[in-house]
Structures are given as structure tokens and as C-alpha cells.
C-alpha atoms as a PDB file:
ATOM      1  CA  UNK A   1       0.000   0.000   0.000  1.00  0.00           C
ATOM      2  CA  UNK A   2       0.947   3.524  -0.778  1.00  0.00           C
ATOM      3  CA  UNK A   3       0.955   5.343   3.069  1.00  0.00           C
ATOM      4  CA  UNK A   4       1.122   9.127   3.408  1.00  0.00           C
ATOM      5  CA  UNK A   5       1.810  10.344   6.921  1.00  0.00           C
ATOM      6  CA  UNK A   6       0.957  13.642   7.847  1.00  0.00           C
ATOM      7  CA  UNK A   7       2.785  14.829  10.553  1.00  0.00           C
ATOM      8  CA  UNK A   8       6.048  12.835  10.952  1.00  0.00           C
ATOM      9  CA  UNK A   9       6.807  13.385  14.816  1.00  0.00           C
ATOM     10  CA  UNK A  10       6.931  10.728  17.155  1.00  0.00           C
ATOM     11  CA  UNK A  11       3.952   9.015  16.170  1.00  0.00           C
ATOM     12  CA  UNK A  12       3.684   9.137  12.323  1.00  0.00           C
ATOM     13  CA  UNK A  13       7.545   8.940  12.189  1.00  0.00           C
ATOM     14  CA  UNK A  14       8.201   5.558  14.263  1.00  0.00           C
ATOM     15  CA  UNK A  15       4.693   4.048  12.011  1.00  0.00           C
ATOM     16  CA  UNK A  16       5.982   5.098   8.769  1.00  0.00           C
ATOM     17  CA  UNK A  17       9.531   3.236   9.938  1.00  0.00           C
ATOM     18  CA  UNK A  18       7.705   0.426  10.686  1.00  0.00           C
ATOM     19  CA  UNK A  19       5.557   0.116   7.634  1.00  0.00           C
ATOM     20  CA  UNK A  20       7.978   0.627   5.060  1.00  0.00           C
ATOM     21  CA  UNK A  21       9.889  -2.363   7.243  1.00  0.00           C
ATOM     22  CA  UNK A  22       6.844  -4.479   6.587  1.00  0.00           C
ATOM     23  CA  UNK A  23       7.091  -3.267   2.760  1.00  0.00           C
ATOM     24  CA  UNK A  24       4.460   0.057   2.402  1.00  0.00           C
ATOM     25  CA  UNK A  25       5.288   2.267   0.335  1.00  0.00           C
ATOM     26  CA  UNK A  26       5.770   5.599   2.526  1.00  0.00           C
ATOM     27  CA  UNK A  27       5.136   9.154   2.098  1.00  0.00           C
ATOM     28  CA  UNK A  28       6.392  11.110   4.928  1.00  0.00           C
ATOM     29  CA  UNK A  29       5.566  14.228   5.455  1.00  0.00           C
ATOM     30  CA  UNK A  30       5.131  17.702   6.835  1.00  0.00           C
ATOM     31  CA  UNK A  31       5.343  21.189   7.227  1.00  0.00           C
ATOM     32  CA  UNK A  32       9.331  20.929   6.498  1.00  0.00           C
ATOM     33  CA  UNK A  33      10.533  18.010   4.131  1.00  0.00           C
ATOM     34  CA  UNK A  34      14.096  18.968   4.493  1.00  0.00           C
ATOM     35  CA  UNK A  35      14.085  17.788   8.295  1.00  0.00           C
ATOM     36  CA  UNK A  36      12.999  14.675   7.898  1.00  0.00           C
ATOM     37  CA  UNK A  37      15.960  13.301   5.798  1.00  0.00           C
ATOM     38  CA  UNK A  38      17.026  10.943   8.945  1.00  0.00           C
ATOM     39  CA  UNK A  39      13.777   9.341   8.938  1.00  0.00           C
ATOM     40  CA  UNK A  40      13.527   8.530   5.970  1.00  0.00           C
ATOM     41  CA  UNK A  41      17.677   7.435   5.787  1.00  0.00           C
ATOM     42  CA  UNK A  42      16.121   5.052   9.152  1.00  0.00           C
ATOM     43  CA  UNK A  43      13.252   4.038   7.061  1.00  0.00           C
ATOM     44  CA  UNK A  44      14.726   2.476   3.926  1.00  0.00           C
ATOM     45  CA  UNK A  45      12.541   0.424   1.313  1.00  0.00           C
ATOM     46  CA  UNK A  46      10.341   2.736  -0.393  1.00  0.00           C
ATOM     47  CA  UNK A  47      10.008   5.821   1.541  1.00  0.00           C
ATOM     48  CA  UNK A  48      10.596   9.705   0.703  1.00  0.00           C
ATOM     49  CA  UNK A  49       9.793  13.190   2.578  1.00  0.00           C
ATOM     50  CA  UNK A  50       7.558  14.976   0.527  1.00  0.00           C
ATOM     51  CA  UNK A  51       5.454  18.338   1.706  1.00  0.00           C
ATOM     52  CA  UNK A  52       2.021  17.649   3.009  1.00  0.00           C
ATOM     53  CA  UNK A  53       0.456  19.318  -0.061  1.00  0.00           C
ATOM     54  CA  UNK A  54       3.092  17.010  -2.056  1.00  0.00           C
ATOM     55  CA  UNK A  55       1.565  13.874  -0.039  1.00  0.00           C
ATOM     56  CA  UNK A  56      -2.220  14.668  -1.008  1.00  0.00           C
ATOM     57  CA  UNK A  57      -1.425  14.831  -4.255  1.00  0.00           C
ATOM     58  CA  UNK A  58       0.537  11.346  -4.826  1.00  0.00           C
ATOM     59  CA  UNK A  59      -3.048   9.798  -4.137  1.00  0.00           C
ATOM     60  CA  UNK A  60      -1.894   7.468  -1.604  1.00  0.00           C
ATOM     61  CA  UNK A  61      -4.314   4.337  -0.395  1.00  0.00           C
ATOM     62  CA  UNK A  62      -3.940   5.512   3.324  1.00  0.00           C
ATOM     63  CA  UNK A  63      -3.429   8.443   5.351  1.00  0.00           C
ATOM     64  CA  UNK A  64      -2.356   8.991   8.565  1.00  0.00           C
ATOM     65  CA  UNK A  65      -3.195  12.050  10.730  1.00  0.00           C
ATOM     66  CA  UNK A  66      -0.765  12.374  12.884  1.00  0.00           C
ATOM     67  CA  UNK A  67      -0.754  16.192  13.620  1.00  0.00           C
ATOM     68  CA  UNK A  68      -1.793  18.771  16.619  1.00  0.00           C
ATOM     69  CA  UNK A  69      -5.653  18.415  16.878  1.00  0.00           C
ATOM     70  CA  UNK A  70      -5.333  21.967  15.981  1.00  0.00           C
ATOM     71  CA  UNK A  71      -4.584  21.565  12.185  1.00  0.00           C
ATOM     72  CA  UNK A  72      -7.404  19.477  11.394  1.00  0.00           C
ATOM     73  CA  UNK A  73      -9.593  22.257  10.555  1.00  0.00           C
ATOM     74  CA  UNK A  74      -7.077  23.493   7.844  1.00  0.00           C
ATOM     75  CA  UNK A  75      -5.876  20.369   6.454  1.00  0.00           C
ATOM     76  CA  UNK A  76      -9.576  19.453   5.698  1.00  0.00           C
ATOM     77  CA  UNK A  77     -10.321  22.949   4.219  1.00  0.00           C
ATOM     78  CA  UNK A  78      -6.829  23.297   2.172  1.00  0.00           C
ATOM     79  CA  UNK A  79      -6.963  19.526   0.525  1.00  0.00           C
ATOM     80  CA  UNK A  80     -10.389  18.572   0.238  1.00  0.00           C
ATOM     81  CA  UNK A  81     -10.228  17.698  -3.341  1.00  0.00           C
ATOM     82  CA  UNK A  82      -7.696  15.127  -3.107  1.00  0.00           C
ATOM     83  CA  UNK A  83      -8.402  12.558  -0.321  1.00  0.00           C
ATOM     84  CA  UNK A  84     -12.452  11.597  -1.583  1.00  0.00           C
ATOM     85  CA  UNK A  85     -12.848   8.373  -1.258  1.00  0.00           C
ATOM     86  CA  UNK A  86      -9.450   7.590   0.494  1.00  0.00           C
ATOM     87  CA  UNK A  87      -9.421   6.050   4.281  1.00  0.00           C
ATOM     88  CA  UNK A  88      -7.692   8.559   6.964  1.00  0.00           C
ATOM     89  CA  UNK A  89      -6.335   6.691   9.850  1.00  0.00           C
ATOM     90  CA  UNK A  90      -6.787   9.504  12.805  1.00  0.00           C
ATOM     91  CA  UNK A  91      -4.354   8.999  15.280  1.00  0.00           C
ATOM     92  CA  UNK A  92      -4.691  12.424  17.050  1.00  0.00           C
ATOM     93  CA  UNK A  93      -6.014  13.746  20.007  1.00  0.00           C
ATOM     94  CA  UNK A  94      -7.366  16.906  21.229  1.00  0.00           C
ATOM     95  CA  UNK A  95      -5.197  18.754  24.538  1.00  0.00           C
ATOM     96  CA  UNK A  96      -6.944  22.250  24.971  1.00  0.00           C
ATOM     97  CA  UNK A  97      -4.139  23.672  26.737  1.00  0.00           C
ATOM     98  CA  UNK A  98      -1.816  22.768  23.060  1.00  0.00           C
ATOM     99  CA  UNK A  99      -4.965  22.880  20.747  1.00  0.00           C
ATOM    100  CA  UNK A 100      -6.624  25.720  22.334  1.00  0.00           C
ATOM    101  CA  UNK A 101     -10.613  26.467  22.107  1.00  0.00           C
ATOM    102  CA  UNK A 102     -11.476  24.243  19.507  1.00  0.00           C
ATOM    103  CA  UNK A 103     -10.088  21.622  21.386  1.00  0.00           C
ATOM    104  CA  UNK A 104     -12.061  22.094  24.581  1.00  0.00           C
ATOM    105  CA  UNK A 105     -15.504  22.849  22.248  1.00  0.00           C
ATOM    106  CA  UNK A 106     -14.893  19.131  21.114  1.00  0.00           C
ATOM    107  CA  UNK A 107     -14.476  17.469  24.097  1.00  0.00           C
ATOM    108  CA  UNK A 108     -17.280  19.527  25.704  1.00  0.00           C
ATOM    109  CA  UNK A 109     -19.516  18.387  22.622  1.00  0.00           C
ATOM    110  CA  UNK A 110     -21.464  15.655  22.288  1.00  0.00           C
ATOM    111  CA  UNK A 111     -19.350  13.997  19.768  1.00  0.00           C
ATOM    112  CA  UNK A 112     -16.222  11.931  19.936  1.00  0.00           C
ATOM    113  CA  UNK A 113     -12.716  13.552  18.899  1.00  0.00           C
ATOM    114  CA  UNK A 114     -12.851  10.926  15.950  1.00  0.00           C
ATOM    115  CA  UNK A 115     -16.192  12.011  14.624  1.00  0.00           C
ATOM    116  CA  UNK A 116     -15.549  15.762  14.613  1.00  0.00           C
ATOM    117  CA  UNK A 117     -12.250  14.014  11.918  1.00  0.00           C
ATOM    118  CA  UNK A 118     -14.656  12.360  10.008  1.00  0.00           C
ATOM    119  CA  UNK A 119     -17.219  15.140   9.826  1.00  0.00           C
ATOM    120  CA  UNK A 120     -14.264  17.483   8.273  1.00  0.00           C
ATOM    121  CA  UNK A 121     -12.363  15.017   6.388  1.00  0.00           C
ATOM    122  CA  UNK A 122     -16.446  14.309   4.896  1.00  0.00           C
ATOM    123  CA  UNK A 123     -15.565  12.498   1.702  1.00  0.00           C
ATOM    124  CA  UNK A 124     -13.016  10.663   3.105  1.00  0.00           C
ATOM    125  CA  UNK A 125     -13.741   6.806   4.815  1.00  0.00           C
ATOM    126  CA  UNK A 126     -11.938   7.472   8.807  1.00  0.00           C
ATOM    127  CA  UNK A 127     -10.754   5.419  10.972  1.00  0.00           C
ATOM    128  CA  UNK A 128      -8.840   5.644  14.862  1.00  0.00           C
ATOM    129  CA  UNK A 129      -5.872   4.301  16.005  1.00  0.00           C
ATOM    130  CA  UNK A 130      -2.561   4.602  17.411  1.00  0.00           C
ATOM    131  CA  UNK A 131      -3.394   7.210  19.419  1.00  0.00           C
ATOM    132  CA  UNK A 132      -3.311   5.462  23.071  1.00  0.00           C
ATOM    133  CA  UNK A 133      -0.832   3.748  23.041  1.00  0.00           C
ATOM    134  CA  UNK A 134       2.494   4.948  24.516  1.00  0.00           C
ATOM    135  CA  UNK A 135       4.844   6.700  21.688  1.00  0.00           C
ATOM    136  CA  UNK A 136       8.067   4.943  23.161  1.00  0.00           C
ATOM    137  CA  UNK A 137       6.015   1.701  23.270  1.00  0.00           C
ATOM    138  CA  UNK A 138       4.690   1.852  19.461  1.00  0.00           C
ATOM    139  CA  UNK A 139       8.533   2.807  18.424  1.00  0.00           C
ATOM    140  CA  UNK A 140       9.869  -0.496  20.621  1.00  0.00           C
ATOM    141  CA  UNK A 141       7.419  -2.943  20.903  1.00  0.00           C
ATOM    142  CA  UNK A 142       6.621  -3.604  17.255  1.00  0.00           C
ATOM    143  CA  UNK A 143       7.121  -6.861  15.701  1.00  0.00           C
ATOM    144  CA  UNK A 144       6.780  -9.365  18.578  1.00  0.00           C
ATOM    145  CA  UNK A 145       6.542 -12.704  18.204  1.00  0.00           C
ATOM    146  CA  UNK A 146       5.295 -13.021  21.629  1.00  0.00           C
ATOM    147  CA  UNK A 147       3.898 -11.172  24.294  1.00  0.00           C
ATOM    148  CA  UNK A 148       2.089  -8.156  21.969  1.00  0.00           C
ATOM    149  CA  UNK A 149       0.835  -5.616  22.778  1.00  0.00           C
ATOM    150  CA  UNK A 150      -2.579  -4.880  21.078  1.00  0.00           C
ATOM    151  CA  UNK A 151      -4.166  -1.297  19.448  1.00  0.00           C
ATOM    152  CA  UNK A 152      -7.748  -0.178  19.316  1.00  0.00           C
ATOM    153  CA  UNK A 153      -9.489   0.943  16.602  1.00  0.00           C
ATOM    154  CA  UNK A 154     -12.582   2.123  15.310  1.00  0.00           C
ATOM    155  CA  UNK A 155     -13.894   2.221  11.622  1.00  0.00           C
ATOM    156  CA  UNK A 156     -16.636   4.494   9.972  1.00  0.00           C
ATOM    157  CA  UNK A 157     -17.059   1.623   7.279  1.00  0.00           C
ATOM    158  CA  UNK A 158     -15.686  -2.094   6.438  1.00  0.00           C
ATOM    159  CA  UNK A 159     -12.757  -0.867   3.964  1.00  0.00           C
ATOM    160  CA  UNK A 160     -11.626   1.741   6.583  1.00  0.00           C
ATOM    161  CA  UNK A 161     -11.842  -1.281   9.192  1.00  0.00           C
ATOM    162  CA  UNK A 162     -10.097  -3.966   6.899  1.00  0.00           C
ATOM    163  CA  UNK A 163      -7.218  -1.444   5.901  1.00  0.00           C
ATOM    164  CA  UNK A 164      -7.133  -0.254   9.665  1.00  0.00           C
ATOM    165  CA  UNK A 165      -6.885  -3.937  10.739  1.00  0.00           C
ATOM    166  CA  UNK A 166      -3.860  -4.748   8.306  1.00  0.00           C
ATOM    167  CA  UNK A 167      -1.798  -1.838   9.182  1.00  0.00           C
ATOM    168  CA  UNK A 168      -1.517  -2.516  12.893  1.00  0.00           C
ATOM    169  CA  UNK A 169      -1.569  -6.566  12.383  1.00  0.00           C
ATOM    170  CA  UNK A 170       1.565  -5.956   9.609  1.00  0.00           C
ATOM    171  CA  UNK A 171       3.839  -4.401  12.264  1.00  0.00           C
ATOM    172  CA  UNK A 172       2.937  -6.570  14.675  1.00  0.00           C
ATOM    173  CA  UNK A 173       0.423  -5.570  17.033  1.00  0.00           C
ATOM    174  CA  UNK A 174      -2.770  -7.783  17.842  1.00  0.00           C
ATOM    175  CA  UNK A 175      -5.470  -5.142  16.241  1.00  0.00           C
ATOM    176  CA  UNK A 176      -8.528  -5.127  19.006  1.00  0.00           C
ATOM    177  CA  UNK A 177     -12.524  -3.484  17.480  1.00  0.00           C
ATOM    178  CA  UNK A 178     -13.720  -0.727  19.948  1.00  0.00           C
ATOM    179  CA  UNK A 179     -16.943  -0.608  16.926  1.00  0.00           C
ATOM    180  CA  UNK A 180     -17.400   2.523  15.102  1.00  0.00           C
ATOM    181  CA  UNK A 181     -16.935   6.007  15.321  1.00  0.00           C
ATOM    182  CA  UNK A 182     -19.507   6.602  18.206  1.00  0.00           C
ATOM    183  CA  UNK A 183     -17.666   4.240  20.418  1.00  0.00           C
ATOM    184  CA  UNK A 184     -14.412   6.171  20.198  1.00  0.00           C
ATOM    185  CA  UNK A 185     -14.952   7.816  23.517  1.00  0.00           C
ATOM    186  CA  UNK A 186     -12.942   5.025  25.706  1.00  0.00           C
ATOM    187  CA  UNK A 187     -10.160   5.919  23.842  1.00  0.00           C
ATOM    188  CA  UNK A 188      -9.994   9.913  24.089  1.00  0.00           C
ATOM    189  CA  UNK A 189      -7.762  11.018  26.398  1.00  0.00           C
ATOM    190  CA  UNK A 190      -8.631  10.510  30.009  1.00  0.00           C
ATOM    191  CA  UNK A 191     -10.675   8.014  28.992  1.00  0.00           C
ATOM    192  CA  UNK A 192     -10.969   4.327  29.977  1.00  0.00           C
ATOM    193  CA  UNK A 193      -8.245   2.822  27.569  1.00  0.00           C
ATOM    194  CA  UNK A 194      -6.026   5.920  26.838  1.00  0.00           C
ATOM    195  CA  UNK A 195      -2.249   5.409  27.250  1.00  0.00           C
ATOM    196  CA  UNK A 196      -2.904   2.147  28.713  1.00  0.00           C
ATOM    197  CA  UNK A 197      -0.456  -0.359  26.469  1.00  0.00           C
ATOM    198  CA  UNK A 198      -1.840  -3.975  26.956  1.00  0.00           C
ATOM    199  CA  UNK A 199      -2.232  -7.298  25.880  1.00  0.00           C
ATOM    200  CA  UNK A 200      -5.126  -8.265  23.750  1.00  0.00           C
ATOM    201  CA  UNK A 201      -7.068 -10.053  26.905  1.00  0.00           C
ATOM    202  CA  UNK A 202      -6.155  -6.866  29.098  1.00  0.00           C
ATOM    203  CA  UNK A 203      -7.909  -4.813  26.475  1.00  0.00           C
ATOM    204  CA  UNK A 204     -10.775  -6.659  25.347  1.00  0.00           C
ATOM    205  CA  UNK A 205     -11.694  -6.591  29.437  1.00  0.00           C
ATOM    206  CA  UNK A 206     -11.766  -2.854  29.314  1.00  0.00           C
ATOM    207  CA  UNK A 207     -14.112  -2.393  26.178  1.00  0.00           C
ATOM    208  CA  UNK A 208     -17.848  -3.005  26.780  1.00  0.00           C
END
């Protein structure tokens, strides 16, 4: 699969690694290309730094969102035309004292961080994932044979959820179904499985 990451920090950065490991084609990106030479050096197989505008437009099978909670509003706005149709794997979450008030009007809403993704990204098929889990834990505790830990997810349709699935089962991490979109709320932060990092059976225990 073809993979652009927006937003190649900690998060996006260690997955892209690990996917063009497992043989993705990657597309990492962000606001500054130029700086993410190591990465992509790190990376190997098929990966490049591209801008995000750059990323859109290769018409990659996946993307990831792994920016501020903040930019979601502009990236949705600024590249609407390009990712129709595509599945967006939203790994953020929203901190109102980084992402400010739009942040806090989200988690005082009625909906889920994940559907207020999906409701801007509108033509787009979303998913969640990757964003519990400890950063240090998805950078070292991918492709065990043993003892694995498992992600959550959540899928607005069944090609979102079978792409969703693959992507955390190729890296190797047992992928665990939280449902759709509306049952995202265990995983926003402070909620019941947020950056808990656990074994499929510990998970499946937390999620009704």
C-alpha cells in the first residue's frame, strides 16, 4: 500500500519506519521536508519526505493524521479535493491547553474527537488508532513474536476497518474493534483505555 503520513513526529515517524519495514510504500511528510531526511535514511525500502500538499497529491491508499488536533480544521479545508474516497487513519487527540478552544468545544460536545475528523475530512472513509498507546512503546514494541501488545481501533465503514486492521496486524500488534466512530470515547484522552499499552485479553476486558 501507498501510506502518506501527515505529521512525521513521534507518532507518524516511528509508524511510517515500521511500515515501510513491513514493505508500504511511505510518504512522509510535513510542514518541512528537508528535516525529515534521517527518517527517511532510518526508514529504507520505499520511503521519501515529501510536503504535506506534495503527499495529497501522490493519491496514496492511506493516510495517517498524525498532527496537533489543531490543524485538522485546515488540512480538511486546504486539501479537500484530493483525499475523496481515500481512508484517513486519525491517530490524534485533542489537549486544549496545546490545541486551544477548539479543542475544549470538542471534548465539551457531544461527539467523539474521531467524529468531529470524520465530519471534516467528509468524503473521506476514517478510521482511529494509534493514538493510546504509549509513543516509546509503538517505536519499541513492534514486531513481537510473543507477548504483543494490542491497538484499538474504530472504523466508519468495512474498507476503513479492513485497511485499519492490516496496518496494525503488519507491524505486529494484535489489532482489538472498539466498533465505530460513536464508540471512540474510551479511547480519548482521560478516557478508559487511553495510554494504557496492553495485551489483547487486558484490552478486550476494558471495552464493553
Amino acid at each position: 500500500m501507498k501510506i502518506g503520513v501527515i505529521g512525521s513526529g513521534n507518532i507518524g515517524g516511528n509508524l511510517g519506519k515500521h511500515w515501510a519495514k513491513a514493505g508500504h510504500e511511505v510518504l512522509f511528510s510535513s510542514r518541512h521536508p528537508e528535516e525529515l531526511n534521517d527518517i527517511v535514511r532510518e526508514a529504507g525500502g520505499n520511503s521519501k519526505a515529501v510536503s504535506i500538499e506534495k503527499a495529497f497529491e501522490e493519491n496514496a491508499d492511506v493516510y495517517l493524521l498524525a498532527v496537533p488536533y489543531k490543524a485538522i480544521d485546515r488540512l480538511s479545508e486546504l486539501y479537500a479535493g484530493e483525499y475523496g474516497g481515500k481512508v484517513i487513519i486519525d491517530a490524534t487527540n485533542p489537549y486544549p491547553e496545546r490545541d486551544g478552544e477548539m479543542a475544549q468545544e470538542v471534548k465539551d460536545s457531544n461527539r467523539n474527537a474521531s467524529e468531529y475528523t470524520a465530519m471534516k475530512f467528509n468524503t473521506a472513509k476514517t478510521s482511529k488508532a494509534f493514538n493510546t498507546i504509549h509513543a516509546d512503546h509503538l517505536k519499541n514494541r513492534a514486531f513481537k513474536e510473543t507477548d504483543k501488545l494490542a491497538v484499538p481501533y474504530a472504523a466508519q465503514d468495512q474498507e476503513s476497518k479492513e485497511i485499519t486492521r492490516k496496518l496494525i496486524e503488519d507491524i505486529g500488534f494484535d489489532a482489538v474493534y472498539v466498533g465505530d466512530l460513536t464508540k471512540t470515547k474510551i479511547m480519548d484522552p482521560d478516557q478508559k483505555i487511553y495510554g494504557k499499552s496492553l495485551n489483547r485479553q487486558e484490552l478486550e476486558k476494558l471495552i464493553p
